[in-house]
PDB file of N, CA and C in Angstrom:
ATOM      1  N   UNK A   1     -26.966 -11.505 -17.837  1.00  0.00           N
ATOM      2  CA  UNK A   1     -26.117 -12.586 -17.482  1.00  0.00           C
ATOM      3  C   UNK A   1     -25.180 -12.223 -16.347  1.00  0.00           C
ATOM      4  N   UNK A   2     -24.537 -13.310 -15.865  1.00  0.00           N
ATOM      5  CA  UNK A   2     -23.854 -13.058 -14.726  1.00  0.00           C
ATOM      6  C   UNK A   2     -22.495 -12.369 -15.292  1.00  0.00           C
ATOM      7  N   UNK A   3     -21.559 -11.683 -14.520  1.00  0.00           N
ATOM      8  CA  UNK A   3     -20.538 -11.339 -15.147  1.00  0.00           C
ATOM      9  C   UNK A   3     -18.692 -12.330 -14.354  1.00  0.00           C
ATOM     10  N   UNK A   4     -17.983 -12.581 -15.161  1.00  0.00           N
ATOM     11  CA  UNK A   4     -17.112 -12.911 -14.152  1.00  0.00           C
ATOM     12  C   UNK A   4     -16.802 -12.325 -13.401  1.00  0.00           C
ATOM     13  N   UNK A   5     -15.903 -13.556 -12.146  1.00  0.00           N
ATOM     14  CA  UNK A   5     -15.046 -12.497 -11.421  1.00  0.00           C
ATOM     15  C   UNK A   5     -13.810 -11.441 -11.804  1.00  0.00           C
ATOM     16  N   UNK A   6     -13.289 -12.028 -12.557  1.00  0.00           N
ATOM     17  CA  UNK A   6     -12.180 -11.296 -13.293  1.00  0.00           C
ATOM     18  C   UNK A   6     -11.719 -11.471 -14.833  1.00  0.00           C
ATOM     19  N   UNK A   7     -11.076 -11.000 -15.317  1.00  0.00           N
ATOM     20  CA  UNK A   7     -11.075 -10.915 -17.270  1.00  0.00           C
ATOM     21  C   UNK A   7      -9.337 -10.969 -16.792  1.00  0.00           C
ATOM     22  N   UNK A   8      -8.785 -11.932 -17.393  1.00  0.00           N
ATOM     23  CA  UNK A   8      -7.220 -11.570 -18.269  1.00  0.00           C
ATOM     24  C   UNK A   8      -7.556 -11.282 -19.160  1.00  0.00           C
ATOM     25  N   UNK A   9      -6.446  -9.915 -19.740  1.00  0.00           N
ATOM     26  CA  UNK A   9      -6.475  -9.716 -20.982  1.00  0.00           C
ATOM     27  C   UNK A   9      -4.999  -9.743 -21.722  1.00  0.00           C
ATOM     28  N   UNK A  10      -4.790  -9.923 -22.767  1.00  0.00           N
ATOM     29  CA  UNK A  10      -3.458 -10.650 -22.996  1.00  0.00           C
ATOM     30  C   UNK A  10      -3.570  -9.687 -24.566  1.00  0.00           C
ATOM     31  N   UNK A  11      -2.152  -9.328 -25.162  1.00  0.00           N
ATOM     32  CA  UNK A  11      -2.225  -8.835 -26.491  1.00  0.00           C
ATOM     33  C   UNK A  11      -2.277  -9.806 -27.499  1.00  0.00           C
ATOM     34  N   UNK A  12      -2.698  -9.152 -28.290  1.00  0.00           N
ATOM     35  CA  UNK A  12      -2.303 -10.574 -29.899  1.00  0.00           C
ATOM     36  C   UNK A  12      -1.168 -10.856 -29.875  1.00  0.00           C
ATOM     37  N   UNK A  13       0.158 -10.222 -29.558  1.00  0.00           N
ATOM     38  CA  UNK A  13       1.336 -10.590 -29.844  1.00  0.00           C
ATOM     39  C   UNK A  13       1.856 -11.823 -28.788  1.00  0.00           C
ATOM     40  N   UNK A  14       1.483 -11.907 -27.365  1.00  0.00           N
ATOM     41  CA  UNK A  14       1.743 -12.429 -26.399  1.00  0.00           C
ATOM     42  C   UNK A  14       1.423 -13.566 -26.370  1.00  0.00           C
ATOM     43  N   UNK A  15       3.012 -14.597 -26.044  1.00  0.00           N
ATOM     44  CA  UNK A  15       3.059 -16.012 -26.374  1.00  0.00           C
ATOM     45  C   UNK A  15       2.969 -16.890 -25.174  1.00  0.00           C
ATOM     46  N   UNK A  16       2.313 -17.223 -24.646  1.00  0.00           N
ATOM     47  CA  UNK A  16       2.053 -18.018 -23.701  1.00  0.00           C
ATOM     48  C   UNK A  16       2.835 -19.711 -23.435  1.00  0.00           C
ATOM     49  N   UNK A  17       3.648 -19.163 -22.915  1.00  0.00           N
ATOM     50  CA  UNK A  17       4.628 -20.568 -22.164  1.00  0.00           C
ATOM     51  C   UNK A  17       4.467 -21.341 -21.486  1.00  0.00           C
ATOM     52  N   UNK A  18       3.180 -20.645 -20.507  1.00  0.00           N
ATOM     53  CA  UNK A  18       2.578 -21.895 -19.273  1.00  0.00           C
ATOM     54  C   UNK A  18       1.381 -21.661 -18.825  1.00  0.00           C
ATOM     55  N   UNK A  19       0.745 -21.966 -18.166  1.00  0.00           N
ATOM     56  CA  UNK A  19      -0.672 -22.302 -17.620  1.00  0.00           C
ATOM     57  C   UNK A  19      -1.121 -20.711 -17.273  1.00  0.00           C
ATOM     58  N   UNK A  20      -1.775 -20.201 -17.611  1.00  0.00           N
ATOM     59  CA  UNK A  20      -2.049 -18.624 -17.072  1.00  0.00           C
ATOM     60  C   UNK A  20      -2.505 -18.926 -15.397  1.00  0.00           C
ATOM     61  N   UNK A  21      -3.428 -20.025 -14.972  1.00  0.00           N
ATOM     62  CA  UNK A  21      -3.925 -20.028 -13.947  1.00  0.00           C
ATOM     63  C   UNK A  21      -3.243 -19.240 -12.773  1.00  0.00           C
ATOM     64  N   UNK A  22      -1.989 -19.097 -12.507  1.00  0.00           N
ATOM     65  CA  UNK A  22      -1.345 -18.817 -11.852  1.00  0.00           C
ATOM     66  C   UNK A  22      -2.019 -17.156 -11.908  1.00  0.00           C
ATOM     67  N   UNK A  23      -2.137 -16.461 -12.718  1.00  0.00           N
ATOM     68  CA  UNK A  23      -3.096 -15.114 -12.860  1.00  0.00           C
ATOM     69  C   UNK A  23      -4.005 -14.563 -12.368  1.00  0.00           C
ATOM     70  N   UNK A  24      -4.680 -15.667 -12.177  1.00  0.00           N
ATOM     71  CA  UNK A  24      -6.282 -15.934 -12.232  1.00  0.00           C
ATOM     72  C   UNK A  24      -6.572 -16.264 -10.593  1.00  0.00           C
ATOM     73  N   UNK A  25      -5.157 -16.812  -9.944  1.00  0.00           N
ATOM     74  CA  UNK A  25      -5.459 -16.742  -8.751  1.00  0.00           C
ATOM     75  C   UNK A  25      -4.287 -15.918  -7.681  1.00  0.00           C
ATOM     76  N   UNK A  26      -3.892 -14.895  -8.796  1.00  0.00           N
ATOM     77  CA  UNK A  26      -3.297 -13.717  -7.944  1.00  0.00           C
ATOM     78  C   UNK A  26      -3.946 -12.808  -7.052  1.00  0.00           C
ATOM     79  N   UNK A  27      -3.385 -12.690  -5.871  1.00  0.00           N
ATOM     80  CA  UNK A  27      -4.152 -11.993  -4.962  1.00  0.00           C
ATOM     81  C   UNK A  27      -4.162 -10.224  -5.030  1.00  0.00           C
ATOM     82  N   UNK A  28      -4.921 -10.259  -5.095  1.00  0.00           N
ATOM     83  CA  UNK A  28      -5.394  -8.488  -5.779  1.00  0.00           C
ATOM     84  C   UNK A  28      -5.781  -7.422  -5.173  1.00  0.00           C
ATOM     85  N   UNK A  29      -5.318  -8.337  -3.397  1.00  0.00           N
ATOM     86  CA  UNK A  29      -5.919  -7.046  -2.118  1.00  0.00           C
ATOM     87  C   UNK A  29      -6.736  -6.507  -2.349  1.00  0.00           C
ATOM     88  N   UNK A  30      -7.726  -6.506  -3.309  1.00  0.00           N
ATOM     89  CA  UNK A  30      -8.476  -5.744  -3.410  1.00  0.00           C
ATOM     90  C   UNK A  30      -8.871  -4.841  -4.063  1.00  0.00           C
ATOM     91  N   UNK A  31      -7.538  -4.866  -4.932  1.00  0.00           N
ATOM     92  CA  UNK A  31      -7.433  -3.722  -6.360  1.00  0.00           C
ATOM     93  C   UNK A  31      -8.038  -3.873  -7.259  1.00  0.00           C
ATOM     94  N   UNK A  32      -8.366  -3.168  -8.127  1.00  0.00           N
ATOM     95  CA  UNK A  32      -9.499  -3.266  -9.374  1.00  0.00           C
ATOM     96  C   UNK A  32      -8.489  -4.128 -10.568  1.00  0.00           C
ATOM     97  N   UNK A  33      -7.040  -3.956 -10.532  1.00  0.00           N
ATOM     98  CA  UNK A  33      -6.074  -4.304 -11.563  1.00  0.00           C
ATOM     99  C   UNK A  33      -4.609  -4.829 -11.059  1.00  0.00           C
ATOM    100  N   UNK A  34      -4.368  -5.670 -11.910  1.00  0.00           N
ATOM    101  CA  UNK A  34      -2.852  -6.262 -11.497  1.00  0.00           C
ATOM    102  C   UNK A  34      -2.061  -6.257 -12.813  1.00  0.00           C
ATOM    103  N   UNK A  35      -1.196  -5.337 -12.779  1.00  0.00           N
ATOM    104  CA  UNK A  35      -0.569  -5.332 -13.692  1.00  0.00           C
ATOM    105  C   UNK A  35       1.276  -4.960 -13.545  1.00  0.00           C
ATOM    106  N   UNK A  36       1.814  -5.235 -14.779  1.00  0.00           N
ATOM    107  CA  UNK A  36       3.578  -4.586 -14.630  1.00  0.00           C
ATOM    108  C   UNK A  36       3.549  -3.687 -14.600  1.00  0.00           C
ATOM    109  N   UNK A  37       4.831  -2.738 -13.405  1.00  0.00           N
ATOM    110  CA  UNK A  37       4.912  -1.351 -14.349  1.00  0.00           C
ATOM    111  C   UNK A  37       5.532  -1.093 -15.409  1.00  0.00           C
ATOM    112  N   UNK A  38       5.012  -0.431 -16.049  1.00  0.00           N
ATOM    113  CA  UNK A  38       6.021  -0.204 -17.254  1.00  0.00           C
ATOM    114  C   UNK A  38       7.225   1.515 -17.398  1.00  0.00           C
ATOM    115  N   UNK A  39       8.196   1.440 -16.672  1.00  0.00           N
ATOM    116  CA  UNK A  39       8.895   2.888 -16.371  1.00  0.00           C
ATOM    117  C   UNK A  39       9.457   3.896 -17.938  1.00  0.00           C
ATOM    118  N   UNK A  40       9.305   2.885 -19.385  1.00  0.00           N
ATOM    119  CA  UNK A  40      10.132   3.305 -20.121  1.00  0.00           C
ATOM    120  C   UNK A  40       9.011   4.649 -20.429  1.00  0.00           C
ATOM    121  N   UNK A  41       7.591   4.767 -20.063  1.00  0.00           N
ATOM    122  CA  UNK A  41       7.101   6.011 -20.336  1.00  0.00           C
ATOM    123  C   UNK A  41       6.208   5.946 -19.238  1.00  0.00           C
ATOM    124  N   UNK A  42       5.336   7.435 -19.180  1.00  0.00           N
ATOM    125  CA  UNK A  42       5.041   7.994 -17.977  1.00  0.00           C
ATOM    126  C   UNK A  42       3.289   8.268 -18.549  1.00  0.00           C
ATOM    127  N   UNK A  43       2.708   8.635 -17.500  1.00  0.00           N
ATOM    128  CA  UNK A  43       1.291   8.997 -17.778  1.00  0.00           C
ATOM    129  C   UNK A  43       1.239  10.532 -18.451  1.00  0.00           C
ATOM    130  N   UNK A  44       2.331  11.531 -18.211  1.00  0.00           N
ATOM    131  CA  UNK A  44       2.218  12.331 -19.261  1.00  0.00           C
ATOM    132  C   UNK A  44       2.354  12.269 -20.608  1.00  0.00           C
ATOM    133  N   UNK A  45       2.797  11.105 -20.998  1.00  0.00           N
ATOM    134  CA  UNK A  45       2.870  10.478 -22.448  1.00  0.00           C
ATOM    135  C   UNK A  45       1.313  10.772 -22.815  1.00  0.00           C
ATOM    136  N   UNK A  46       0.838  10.465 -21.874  1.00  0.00           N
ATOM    137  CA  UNK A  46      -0.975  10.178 -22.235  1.00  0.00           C
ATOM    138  C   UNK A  46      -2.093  10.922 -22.515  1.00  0.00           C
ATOM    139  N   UNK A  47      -2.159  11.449 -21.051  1.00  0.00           N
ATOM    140  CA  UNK A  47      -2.737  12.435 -20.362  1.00  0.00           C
ATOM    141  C   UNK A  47      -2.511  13.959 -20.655  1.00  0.00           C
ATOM    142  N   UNK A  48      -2.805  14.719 -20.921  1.00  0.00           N
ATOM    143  CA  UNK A  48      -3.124  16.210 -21.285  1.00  0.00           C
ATOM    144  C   UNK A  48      -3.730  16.955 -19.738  1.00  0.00           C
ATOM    145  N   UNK A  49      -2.793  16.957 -18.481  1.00  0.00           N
ATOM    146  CA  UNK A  49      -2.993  17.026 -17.473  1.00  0.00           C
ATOM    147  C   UNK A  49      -3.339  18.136 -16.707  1.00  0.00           C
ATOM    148  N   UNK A  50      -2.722  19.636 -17.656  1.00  0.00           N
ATOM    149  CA  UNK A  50      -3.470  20.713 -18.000  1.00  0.00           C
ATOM    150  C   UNK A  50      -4.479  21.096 -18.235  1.00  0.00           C
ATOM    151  N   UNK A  51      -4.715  20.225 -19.777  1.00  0.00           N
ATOM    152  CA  UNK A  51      -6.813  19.931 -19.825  1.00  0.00           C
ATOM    153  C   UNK A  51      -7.663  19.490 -19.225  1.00  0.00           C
ATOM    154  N   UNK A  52      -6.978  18.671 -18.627  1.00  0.00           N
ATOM    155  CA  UNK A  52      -7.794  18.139 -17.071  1.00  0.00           C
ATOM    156  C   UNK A  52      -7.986  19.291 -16.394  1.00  0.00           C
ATOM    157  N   UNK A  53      -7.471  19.508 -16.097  1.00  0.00           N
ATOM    158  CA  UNK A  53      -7.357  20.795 -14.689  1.00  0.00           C
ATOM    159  C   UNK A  53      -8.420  22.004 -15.479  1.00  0.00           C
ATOM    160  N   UNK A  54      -8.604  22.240 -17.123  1.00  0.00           N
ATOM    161  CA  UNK A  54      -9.053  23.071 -17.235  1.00  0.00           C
ATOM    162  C   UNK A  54     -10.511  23.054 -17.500  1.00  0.00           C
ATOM    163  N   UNK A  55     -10.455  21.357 -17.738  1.00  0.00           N
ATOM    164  CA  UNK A  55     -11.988  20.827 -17.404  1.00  0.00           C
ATOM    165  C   UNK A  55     -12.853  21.053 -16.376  1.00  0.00           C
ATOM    166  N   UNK A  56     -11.848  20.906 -15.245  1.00  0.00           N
ATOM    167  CA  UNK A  56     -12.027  20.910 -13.948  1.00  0.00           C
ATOM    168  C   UNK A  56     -12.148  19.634 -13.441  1.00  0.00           C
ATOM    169  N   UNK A  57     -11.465  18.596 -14.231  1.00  0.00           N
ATOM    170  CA  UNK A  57     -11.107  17.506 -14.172  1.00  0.00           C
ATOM    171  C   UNK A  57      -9.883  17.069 -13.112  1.00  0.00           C
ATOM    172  N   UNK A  58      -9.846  16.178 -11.855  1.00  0.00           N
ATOM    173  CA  UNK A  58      -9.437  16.092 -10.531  1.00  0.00           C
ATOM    174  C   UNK A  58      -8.706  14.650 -11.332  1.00  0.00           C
ATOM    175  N   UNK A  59      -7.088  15.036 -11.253  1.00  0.00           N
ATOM    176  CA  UNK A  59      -6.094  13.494 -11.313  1.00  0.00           C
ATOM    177  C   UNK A  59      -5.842  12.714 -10.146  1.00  0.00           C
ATOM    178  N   UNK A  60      -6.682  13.409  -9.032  1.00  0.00           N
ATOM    179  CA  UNK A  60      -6.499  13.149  -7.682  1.00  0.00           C
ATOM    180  C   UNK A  60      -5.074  12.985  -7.191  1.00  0.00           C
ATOM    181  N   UNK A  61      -4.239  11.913  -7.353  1.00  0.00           N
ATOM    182  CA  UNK A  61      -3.027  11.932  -6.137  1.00  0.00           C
ATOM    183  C   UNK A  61      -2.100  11.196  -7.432  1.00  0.00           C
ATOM    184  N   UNK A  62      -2.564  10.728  -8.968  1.00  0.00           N
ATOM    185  CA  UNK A  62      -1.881  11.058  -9.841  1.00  0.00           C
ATOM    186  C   UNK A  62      -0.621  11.688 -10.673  1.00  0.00           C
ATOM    187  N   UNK A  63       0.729  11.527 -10.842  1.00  0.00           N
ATOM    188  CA  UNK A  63       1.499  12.642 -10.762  1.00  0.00           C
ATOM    189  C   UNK A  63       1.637  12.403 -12.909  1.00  0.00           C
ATOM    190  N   UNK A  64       1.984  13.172 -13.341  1.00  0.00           N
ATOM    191  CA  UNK A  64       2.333  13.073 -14.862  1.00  0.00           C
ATOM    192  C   UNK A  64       3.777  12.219 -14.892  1.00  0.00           C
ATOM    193  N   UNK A  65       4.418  12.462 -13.867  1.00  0.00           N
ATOM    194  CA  UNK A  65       5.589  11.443 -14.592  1.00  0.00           C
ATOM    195  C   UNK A  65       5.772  10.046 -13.648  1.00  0.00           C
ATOM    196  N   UNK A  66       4.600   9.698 -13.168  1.00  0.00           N
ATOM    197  CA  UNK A  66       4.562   8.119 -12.779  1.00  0.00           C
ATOM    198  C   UNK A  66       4.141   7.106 -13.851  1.00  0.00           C
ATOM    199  N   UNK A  67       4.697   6.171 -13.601  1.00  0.00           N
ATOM    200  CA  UNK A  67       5.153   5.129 -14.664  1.00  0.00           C
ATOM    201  C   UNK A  67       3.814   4.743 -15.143  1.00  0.00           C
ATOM    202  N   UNK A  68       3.357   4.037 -16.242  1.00  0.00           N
ATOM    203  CA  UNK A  68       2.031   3.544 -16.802  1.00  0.00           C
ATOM    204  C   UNK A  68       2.679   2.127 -16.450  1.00  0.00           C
ATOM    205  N   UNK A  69       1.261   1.485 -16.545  1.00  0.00           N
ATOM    206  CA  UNK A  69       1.346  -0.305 -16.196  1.00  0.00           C
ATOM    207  C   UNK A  69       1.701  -0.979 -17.954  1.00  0.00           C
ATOM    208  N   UNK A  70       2.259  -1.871 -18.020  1.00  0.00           N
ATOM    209  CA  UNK A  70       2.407  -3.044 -19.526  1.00  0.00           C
ATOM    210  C   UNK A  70       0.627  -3.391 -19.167  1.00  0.00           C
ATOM    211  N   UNK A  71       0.632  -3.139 -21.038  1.00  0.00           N
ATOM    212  CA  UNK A  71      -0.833  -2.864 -21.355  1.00  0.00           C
ATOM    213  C   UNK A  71      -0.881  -4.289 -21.776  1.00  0.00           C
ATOM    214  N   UNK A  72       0.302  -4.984 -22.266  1.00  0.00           N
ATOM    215  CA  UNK A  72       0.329  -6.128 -23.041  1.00  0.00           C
ATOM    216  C   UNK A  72      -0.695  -7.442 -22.211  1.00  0.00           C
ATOM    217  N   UNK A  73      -0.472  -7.705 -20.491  1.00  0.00           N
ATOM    218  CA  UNK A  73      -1.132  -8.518 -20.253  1.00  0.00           C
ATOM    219  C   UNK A  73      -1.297  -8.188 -18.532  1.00  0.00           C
ATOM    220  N   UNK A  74      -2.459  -7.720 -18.342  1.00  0.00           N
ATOM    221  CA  UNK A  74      -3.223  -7.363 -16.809  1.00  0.00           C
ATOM    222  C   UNK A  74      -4.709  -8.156 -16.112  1.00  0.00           C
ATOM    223  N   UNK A  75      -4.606  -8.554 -15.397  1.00  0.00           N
ATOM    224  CA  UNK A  75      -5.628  -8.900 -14.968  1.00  0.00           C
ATOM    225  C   UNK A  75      -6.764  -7.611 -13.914  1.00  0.00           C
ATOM    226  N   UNK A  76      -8.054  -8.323 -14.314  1.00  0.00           N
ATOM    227  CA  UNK A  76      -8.760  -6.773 -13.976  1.00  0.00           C
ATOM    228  C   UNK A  76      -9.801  -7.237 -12.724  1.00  0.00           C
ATOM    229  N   UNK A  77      -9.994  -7.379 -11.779  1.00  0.00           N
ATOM    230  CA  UNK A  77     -10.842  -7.595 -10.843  1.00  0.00           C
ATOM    231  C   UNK A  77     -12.332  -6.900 -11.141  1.00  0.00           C
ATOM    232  N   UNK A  78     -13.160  -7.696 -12.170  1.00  0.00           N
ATOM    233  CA  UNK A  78     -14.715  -6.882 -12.369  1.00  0.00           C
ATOM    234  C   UNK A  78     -15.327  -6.186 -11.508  1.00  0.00           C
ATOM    235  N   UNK A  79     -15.829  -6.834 -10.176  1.00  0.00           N
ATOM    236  CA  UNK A  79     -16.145  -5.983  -9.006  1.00  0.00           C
ATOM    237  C   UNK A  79     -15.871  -4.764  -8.777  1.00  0.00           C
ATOM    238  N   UNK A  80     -14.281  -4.979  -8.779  1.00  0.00           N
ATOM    239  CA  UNK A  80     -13.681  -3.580  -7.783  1.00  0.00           C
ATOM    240  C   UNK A  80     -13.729  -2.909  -8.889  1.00  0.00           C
ATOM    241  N   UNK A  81     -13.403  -3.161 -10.250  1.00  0.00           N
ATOM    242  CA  UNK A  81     -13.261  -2.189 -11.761  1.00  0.00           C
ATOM    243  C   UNK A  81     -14.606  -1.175 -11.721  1.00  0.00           C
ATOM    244  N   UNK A  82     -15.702  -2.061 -11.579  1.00  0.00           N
ATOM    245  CA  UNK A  82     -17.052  -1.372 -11.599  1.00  0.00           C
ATOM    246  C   UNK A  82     -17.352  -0.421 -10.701  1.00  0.00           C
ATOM    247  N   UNK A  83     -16.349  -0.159  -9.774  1.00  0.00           N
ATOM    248  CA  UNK A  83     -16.607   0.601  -8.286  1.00  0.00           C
ATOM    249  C   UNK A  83     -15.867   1.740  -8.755  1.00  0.00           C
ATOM    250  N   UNK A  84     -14.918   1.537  -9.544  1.00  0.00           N
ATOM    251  CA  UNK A  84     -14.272   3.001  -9.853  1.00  0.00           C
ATOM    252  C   UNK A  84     -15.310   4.459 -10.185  1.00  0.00           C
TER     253      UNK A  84
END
C-alpha cells in the first residue's frame, strides 16, 4: 500500500482544542520531524553515550546534554524519516 505523507502522533493524554490541520501543513524544510524542545531533560537522560562509542557507535554532531524534543505530540515527515 501506499504510505502517507506524514503521521501526527499525539499521546493518550493530549487534549485537543482545535483543528490539528494547522500540523499537517507545517513546513518541515525538509526535516524528517517537527517537534517541541523539551529542555527539562537532556539526551544523556537516554543515551548511554559511552556505549556508543564502545560499540563503535558514531552520535555524529550529537552532544549528551542537548535538549530531547516533547514526545507528547510531533509530526514526522515519512519520506525524509525513511532516509535516515
Amino acid at each position: 500500500g501506499e504510505l502517507p505523507q506524514r503521521l501526527i502522533y499525539l499521546d493518550t493524554d493530549v487534549l485537543l482544542l482545535d483543528d490539528i490541520g494547522a500540523l499537517w501543513k507545517t513546513d518541515m524544510k525538509g526535516l524528517p520531524a517537527a517537534a517541541v524542545e523539551d529542555c527539562s531533560q537532556s539526551f544523556e537522560l537516554y543515551i548511554d553515550f559511552a556505549e556508543m562509542e564502545e560499540l563503535g557507535l558514531k552520535s555524529g554532531s550529537l552532544s549528551p546534554k542537548e535538549c530531547v524534543f516533547n514526545r507528547g505530540i510531533f509530526v514526522m515527515d515519512v519520506t525524509q524519516w525513511k532516509h535516515l
